[in-house]
Protein backbone atom coordinates (compact mmCIF):
# COMPACT_ATOMS: atom_id res chain seq x y z
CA UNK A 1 -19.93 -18.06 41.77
CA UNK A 2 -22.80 -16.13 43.43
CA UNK A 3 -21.58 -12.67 45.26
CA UNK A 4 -25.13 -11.49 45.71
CA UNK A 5 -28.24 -12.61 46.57
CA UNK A 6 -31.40 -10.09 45.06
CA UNK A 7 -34.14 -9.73 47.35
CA UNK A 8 -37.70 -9.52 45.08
CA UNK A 9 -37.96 -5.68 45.61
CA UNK A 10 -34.92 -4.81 43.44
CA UNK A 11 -35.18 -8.15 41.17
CA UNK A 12 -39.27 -6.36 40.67
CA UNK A 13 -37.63 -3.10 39.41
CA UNK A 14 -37.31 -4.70 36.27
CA UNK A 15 -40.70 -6.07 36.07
CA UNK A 16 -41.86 -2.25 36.16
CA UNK A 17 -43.13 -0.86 32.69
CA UNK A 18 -40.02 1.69 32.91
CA UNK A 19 -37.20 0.39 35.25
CA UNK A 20 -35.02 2.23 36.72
CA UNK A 21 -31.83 2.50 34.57
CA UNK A 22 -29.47 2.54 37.35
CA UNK A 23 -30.68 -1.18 38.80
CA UNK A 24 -30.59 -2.70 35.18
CA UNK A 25 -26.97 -1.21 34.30
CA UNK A 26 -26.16 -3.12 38.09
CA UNK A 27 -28.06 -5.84 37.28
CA UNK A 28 -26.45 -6.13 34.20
CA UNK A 29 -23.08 -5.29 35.48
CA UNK A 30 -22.98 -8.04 37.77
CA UNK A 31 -25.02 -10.72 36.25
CA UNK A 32 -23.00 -13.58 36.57
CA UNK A 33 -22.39 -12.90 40.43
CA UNK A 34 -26.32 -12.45 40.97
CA UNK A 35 -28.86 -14.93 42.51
CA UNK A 36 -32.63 -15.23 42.90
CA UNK A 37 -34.21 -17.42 46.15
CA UNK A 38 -37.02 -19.30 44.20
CA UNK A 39 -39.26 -18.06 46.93
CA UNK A 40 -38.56 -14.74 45.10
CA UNK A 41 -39.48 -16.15 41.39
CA UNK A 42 -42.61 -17.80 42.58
CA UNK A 43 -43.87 -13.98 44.60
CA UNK A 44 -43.24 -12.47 41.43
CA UNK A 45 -44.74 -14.91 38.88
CA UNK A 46 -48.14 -15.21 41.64
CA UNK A 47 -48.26 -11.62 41.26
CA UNK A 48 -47.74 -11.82 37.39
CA UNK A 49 -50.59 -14.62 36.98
CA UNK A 50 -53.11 -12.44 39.11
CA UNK A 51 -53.21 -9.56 37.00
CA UNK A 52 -55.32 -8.66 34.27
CA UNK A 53 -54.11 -8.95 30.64
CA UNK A 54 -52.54 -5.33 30.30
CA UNK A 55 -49.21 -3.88 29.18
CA UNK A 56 -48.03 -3.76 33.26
CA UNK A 57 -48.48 -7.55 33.16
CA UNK A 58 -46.86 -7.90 30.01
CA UNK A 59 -43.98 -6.26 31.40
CA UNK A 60 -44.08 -8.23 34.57
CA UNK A 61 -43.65 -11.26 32.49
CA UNK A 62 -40.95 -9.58 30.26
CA UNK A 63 -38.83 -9.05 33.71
CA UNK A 64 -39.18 -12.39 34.73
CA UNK A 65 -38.11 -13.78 31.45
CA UNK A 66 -34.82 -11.83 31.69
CA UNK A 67 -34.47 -12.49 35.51
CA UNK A 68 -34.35 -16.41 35.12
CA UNK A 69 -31.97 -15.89 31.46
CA UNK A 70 -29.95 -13.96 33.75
CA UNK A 71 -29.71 -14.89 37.24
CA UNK A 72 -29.09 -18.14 38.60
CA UNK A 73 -32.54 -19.19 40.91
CA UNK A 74 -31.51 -20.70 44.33
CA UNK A 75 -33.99 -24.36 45.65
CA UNK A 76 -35.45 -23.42 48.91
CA UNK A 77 -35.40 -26.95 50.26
CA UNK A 78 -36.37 -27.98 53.83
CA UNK A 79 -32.54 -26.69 55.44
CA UNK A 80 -33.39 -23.83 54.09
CA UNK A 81 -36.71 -23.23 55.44
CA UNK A 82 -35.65 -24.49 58.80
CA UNK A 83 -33.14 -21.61 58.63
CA UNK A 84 -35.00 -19.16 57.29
CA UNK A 85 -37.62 -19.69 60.54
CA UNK A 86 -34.73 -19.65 62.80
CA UNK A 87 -33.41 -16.29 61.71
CA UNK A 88 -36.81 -14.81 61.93
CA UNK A 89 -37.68 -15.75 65.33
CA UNK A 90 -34.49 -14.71 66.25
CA UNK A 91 -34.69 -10.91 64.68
CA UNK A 92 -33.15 -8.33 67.12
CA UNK A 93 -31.32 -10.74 69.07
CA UNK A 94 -27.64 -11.31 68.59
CA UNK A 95 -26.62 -13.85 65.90
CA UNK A 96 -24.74 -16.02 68.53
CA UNK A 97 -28.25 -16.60 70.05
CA UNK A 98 -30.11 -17.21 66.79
CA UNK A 99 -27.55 -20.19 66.20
């Protein structure tokens, strides 16, 4: 059952050529309650696949690898997106009105 859903900053932490050790020991805590948007995945593999061959993209690519063994990866399907849109045209009003 997913408690939390990662946002690609923190899930990037571990793409970083020394991660911070208190965001894997979470990570790694609560890794069967953690989730990754596929939106997420495909930023951080774009960003992987742009760089030069280099130890940074090795360890982009090393984070990924553990992110998808570890982390279930949510389908952004068309509800969704529609959603998603919804909530962002709607930022700083109250969430009755976004509904």
């Amino acid at each position: 059952m997913m408690r939390f859903l990662l946002d690609t900053n923190v899930v990037s932490e571990l793409a970083r050529p020394v991660p911070n050790p208190l965001v894997r020991a979470n990570i790694d805590r609560f890794a069967g309650d953690l989730a990754l948007a596929s939106v997420s995945l495909h930023e951080m593999l774009y960003g992987a696949l742009r760089l030069p061959e280099s130890r940074k993209r090795r360890a982009v690519f090393a984070g990924l690898d553990y992110t998808r063994a570890t982390m279930q990866i949510l389908p952004y399907d068309e509800g969704a997106a529609i959603w998603h849109a919804r909530e962002r045209s709607q930022q700083g009003q109250s969430w009755f009105n976004a509904c």
